[in-house]
PDB file of N, CA and C in Angstrom:
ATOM      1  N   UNK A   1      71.425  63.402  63.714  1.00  0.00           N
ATOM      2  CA  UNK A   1      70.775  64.107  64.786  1.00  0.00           C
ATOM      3  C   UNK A   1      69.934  63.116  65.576  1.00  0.00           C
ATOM      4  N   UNK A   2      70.370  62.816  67.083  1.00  0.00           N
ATOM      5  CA  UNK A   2      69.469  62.037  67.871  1.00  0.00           C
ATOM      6  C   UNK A   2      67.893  62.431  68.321  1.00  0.00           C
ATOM      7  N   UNK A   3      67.098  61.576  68.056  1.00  0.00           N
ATOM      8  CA  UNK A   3      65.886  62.323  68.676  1.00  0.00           C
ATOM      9  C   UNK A   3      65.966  62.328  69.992  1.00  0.00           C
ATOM     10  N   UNK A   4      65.266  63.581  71.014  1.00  0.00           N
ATOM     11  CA  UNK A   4      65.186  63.595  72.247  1.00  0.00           C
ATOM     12  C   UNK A   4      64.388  62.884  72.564  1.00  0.00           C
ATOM     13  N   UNK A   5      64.218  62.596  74.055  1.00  0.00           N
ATOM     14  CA  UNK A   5      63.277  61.153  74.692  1.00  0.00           C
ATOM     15  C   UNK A   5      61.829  63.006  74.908  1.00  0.00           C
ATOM     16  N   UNK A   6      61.026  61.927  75.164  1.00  0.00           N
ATOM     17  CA  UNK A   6      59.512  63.252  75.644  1.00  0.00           C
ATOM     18  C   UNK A   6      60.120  63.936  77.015  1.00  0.00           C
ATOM     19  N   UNK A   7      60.634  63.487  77.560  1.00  0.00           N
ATOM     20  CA  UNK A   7      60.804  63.992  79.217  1.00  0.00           C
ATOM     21  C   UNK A   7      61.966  65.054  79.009  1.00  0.00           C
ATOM     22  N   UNK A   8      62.465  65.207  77.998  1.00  0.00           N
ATOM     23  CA  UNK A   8      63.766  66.296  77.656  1.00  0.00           C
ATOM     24  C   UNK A   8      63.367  67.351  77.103  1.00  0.00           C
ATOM     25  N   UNK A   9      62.025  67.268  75.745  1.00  0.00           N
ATOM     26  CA  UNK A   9      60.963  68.166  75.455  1.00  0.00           C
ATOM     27  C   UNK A   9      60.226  68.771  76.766  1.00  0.00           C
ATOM     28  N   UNK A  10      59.947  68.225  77.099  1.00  0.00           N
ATOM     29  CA  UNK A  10      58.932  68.608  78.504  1.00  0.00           C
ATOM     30  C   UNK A  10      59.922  69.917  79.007  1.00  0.00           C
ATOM     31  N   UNK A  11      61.163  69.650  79.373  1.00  0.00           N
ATOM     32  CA  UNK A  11      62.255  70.814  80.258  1.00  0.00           C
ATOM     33  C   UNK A  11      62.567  71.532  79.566  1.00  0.00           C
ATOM     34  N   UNK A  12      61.931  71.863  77.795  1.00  0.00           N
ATOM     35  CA  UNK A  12      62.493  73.492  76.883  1.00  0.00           C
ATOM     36  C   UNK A  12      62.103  74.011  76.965  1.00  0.00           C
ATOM     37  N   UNK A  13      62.221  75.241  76.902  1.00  0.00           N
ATOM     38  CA  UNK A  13      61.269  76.308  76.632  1.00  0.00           C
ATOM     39  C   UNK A  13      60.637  76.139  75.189  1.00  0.00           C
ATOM     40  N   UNK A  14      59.101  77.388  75.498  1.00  0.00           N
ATOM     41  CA  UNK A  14      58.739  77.540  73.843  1.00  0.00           C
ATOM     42  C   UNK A  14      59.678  77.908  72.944  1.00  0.00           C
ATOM     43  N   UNK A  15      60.616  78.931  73.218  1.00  0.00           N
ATOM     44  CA  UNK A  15      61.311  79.122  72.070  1.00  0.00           C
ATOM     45  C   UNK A  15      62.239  78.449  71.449  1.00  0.00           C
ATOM     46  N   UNK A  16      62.355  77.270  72.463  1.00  0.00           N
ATOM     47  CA  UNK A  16      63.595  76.498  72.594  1.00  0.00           C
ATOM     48  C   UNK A  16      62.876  75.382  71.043  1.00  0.00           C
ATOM     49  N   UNK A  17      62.047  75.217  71.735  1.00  0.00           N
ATOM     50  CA  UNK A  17      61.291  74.228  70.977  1.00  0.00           C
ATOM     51  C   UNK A  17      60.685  74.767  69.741  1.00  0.00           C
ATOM     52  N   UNK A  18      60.421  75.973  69.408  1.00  0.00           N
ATOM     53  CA  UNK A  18      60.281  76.490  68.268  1.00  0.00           C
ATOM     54  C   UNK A  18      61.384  76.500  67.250  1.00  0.00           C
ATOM     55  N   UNK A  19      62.915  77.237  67.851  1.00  0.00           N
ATOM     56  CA  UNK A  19      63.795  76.796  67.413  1.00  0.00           C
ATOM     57  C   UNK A  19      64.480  75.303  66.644  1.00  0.00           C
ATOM     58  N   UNK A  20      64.178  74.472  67.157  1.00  0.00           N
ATOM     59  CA  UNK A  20      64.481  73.106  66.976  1.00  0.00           C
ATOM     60  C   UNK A  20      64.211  72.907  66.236  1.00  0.00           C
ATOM     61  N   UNK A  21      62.682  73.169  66.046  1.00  0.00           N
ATOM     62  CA  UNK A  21      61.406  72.841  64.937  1.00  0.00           C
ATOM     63  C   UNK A  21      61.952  73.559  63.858  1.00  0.00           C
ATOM     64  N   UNK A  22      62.400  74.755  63.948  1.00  0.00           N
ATOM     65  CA  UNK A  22      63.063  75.067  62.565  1.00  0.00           C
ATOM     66  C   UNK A  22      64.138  74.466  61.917  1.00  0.00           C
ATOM     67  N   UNK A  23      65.308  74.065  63.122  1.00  0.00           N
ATOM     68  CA  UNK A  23      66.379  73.311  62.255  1.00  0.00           C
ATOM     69  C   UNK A  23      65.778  71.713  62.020  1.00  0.00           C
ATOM     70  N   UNK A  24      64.840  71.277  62.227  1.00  0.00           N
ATOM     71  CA  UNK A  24      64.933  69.737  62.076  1.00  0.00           C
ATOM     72  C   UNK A  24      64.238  70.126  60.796  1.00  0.00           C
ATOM     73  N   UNK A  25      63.376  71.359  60.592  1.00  0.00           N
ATOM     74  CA  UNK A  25      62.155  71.315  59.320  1.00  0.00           C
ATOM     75  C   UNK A  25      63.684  71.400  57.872  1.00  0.00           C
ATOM     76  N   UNK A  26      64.418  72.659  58.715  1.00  0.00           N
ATOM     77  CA  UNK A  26      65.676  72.732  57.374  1.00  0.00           C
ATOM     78  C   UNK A  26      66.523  71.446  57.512  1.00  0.00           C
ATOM     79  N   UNK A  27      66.584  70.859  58.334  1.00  0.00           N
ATOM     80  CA  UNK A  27      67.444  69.555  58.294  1.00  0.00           C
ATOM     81  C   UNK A  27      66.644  68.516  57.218  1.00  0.00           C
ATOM     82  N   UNK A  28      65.504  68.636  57.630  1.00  0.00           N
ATOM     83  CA  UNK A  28      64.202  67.774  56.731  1.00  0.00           C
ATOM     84  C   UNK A  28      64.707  68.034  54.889  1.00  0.00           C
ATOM     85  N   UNK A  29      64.623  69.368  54.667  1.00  0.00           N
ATOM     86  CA  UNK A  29      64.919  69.853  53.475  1.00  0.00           C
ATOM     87  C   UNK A  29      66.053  69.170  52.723  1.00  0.00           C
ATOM     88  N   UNK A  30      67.160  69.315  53.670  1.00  0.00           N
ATOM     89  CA  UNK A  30      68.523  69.113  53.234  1.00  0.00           C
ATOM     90  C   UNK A  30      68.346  67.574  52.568  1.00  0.00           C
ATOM     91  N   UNK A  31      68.221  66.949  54.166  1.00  0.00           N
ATOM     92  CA  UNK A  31      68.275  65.560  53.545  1.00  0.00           C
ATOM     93  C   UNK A  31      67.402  65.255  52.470  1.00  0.00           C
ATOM     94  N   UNK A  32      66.116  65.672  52.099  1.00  0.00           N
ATOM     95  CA  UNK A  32      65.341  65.393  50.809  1.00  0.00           C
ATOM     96  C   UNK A  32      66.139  65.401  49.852  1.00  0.00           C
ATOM     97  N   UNK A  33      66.953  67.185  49.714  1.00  0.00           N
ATOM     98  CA  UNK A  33      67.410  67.365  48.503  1.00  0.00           C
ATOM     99  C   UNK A  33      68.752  66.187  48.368  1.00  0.00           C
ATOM    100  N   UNK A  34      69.132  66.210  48.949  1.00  0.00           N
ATOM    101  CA  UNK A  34      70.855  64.861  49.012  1.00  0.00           C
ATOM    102  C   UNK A  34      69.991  63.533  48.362  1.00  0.00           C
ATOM    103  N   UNK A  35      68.968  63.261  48.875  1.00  0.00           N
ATOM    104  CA  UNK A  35      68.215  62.029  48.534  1.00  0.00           C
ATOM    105  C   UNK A  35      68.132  61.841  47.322  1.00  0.00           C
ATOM    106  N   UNK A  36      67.242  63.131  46.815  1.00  0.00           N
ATOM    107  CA  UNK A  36      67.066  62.952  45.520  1.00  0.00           C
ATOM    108  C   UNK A  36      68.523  63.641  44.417  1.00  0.00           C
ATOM    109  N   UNK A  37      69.686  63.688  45.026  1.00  0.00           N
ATOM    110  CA  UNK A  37      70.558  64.164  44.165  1.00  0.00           C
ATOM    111  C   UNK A  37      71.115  62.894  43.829  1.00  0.00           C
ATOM    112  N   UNK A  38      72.126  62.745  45.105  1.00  0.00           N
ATOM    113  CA  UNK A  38      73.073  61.757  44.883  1.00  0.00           C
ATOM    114  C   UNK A  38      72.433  60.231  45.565  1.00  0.00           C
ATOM    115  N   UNK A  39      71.409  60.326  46.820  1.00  0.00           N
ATOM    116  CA  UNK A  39      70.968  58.924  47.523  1.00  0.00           C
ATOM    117  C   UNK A  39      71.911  59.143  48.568  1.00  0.00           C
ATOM    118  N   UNK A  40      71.043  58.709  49.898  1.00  0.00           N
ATOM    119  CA  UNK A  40      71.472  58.781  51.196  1.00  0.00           C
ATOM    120  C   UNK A  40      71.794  57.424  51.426  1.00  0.00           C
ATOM    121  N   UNK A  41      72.904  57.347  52.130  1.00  0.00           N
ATOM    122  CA  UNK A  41      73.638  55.812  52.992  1.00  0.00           C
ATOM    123  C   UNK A  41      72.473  55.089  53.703  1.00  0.00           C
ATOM    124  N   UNK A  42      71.279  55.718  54.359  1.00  0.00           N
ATOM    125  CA  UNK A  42      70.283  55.037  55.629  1.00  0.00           C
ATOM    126  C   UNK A  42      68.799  56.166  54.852  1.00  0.00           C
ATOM    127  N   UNK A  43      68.185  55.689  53.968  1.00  0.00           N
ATOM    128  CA  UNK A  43      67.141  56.756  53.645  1.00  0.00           C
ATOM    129  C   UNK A  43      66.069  56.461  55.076  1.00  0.00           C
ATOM    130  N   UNK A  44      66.219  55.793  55.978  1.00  0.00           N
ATOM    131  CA  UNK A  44      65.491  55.641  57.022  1.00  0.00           C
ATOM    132  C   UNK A  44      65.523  57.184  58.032  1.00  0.00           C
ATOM    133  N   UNK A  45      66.418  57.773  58.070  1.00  0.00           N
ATOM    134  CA  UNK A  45      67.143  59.140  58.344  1.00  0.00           C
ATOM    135  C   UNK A  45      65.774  60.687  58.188  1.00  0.00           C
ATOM    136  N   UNK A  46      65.235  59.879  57.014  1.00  0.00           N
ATOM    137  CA  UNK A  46      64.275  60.987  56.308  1.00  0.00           C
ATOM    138  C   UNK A  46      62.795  60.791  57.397  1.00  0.00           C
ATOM    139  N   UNK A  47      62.952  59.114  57.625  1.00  0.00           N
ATOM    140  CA  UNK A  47      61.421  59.183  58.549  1.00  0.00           C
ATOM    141  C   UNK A  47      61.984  59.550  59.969  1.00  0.00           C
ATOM    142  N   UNK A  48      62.742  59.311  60.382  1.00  0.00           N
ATOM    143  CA  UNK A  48      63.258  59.798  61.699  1.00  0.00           C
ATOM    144  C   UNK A  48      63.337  61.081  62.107  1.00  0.00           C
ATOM    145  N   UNK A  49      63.638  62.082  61.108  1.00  0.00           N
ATOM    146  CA  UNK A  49      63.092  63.369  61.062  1.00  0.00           C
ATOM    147  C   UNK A  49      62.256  63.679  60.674  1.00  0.00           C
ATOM    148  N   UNK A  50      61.659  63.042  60.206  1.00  0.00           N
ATOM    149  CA  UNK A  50      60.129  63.585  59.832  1.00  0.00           C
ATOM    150  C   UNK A  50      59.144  63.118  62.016  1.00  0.00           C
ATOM    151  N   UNK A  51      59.823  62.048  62.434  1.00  0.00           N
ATOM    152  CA  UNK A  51      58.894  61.832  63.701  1.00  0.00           C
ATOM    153  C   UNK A  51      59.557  62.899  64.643  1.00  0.00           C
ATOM    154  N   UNK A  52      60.737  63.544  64.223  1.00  0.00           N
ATOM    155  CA  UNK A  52      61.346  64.394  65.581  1.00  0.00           C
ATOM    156  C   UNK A  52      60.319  65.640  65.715  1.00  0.00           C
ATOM    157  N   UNK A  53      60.096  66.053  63.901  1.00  0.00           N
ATOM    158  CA  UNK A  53      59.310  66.595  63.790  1.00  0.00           C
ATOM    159  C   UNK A  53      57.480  67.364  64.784  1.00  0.00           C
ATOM    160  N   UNK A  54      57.269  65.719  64.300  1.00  0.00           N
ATOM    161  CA  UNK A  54      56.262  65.381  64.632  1.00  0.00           C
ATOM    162  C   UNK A  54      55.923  65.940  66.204  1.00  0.00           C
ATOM    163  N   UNK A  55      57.299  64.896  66.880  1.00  0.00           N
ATOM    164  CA  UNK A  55      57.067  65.325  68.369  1.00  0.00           C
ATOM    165  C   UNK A  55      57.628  66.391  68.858  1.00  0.00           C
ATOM    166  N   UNK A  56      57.839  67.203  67.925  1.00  0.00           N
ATOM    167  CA  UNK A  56      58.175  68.832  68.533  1.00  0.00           C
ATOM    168  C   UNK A  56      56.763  69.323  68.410  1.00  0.00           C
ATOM    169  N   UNK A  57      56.419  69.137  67.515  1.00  0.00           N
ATOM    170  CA  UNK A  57      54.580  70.063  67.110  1.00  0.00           C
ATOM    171  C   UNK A  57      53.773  69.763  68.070  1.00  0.00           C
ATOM    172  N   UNK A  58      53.831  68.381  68.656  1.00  0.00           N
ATOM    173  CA  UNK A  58      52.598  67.645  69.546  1.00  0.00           C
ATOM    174  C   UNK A  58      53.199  68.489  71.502  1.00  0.00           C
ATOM    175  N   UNK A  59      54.510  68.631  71.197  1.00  0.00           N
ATOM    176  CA  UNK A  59      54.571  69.125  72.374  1.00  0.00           C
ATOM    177  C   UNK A  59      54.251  70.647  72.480  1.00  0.00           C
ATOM    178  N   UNK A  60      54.437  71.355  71.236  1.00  0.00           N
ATOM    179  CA  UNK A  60      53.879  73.180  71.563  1.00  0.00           C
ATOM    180  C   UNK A  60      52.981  72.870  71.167  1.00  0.00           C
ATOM    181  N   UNK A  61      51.880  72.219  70.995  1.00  0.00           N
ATOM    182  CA  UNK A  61      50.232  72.347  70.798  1.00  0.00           C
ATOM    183  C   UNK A  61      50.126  71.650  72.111  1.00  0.00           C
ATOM    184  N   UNK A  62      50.672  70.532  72.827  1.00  0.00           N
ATOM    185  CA  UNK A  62      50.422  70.457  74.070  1.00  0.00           C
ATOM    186  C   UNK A  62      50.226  72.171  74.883  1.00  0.00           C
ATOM    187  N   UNK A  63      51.384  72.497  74.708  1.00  0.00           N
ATOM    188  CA  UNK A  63      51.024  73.680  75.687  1.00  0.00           C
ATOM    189  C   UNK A  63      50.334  75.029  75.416  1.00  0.00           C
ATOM    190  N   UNK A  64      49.835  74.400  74.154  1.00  0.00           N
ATOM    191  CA  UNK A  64      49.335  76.103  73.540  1.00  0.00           C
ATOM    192  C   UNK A  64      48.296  75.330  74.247  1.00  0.00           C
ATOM    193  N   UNK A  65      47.360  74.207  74.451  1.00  0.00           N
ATOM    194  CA  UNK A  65      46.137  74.090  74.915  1.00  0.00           C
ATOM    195  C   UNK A  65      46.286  74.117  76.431  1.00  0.00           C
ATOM    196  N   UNK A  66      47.322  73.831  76.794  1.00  0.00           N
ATOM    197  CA  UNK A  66      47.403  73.912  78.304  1.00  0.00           C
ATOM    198  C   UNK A  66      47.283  75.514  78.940  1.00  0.00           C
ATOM    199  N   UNK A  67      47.585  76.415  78.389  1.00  0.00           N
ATOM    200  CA  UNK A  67      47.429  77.939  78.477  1.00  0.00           C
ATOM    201  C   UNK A  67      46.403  78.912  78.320  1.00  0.00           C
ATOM    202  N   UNK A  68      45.283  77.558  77.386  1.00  0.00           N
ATOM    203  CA  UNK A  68      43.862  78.060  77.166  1.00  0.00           C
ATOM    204  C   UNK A  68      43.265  78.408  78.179  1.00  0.00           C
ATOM    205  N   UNK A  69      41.909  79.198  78.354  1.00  0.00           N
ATOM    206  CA  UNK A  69      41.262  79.370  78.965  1.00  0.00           C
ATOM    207  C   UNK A  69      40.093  78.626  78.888  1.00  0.00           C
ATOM    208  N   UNK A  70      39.240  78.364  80.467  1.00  0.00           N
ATOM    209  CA  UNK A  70      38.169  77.498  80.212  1.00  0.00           C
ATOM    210  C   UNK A  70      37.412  77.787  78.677  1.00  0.00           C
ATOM    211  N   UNK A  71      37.575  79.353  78.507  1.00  0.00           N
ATOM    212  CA  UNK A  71      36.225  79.670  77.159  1.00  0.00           C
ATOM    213  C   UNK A  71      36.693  79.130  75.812  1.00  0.00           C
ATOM    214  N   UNK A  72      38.090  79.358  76.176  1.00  0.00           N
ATOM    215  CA  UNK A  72      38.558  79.078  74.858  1.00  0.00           C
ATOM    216  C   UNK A  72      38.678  77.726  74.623  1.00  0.00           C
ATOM    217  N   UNK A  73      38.579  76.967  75.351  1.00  0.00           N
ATOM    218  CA  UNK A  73      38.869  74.795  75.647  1.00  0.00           C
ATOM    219  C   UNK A  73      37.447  75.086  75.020  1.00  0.00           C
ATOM    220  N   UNK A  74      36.175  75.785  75.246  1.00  0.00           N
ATOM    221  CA  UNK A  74      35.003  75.561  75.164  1.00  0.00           C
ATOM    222  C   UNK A  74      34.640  75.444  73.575  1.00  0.00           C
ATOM    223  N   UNK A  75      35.734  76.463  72.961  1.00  0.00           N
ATOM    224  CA  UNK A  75      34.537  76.747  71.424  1.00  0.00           C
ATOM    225  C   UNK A  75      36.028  75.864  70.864  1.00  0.00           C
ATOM    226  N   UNK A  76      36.666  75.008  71.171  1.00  0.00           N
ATOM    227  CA  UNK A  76      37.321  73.738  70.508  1.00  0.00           C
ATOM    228  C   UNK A  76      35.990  73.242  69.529  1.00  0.00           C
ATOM    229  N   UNK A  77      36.963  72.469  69.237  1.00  0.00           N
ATOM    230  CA  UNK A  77      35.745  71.283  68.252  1.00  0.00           C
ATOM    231  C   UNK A  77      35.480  70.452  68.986  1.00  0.00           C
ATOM    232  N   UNK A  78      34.144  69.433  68.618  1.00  0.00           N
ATOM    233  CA  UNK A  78      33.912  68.633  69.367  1.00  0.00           C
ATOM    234  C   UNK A  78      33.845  67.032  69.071  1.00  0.00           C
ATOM    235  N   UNK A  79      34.470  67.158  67.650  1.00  0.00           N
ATOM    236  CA  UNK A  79      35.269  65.931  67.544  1.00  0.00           C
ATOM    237  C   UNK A  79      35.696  64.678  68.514  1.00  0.00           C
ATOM    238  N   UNK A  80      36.300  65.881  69.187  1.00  0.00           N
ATOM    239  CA  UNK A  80      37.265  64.629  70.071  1.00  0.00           C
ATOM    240  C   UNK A  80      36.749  64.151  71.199  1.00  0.00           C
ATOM    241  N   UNK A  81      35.081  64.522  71.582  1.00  0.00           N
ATOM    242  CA  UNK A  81      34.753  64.168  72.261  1.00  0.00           C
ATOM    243  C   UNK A  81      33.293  62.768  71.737  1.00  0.00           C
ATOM    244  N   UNK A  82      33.532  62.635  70.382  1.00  0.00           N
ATOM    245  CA  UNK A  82      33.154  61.930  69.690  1.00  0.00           C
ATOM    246  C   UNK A  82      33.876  60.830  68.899  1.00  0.00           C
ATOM    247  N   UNK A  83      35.299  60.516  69.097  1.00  0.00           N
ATOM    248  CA  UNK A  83      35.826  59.553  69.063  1.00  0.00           C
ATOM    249  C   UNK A  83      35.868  58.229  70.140  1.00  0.00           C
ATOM    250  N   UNK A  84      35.263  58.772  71.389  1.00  0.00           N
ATOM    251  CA  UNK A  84      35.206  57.199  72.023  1.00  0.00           C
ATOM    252  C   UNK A  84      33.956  56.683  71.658  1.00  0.00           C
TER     253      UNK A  84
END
């Protein structure tokens, strides 16, 4: 399974992208279990889905915050305005 570039995420829909997130999480599964049965040809396969992962989540929390409202951006944490 190829990972998509960010600019191809950007043009799904939420559900589209929810979807995905489910088959890469059961794709995730599969390949574990093969791993630990018989051993995969490229175990590199396992981190590559684990980052497709990754950048499916970072893009629907992108837009769950983009949909917020000023009040709701407000009672965020304020962490992140304490990392620089």
């Amino acid at each position: 399974m190829a990972s998509k570039k960010y600019s191809e995420l950007q043009n799904l829909t939420v559900d589209t992208l929810k979807e995905e997130l489910g088959q890469a999480r059961e794709n995730l599964n599969r390949i574990k279990f093969d791993h630990g049965a018989r051993g995969l040809e490229n175990p590199g396969e396992i981190q590559s889905v684990k980052k497709e992962i990754a950048h499916l989540l970072t893009e629907l929390r992108a837009r769950e915050i983009n949909d917020m409202t000023p009040e709701e951006l407000s009672k965020r944490s304020r962490i992140r305005l304490r990392r620089k």
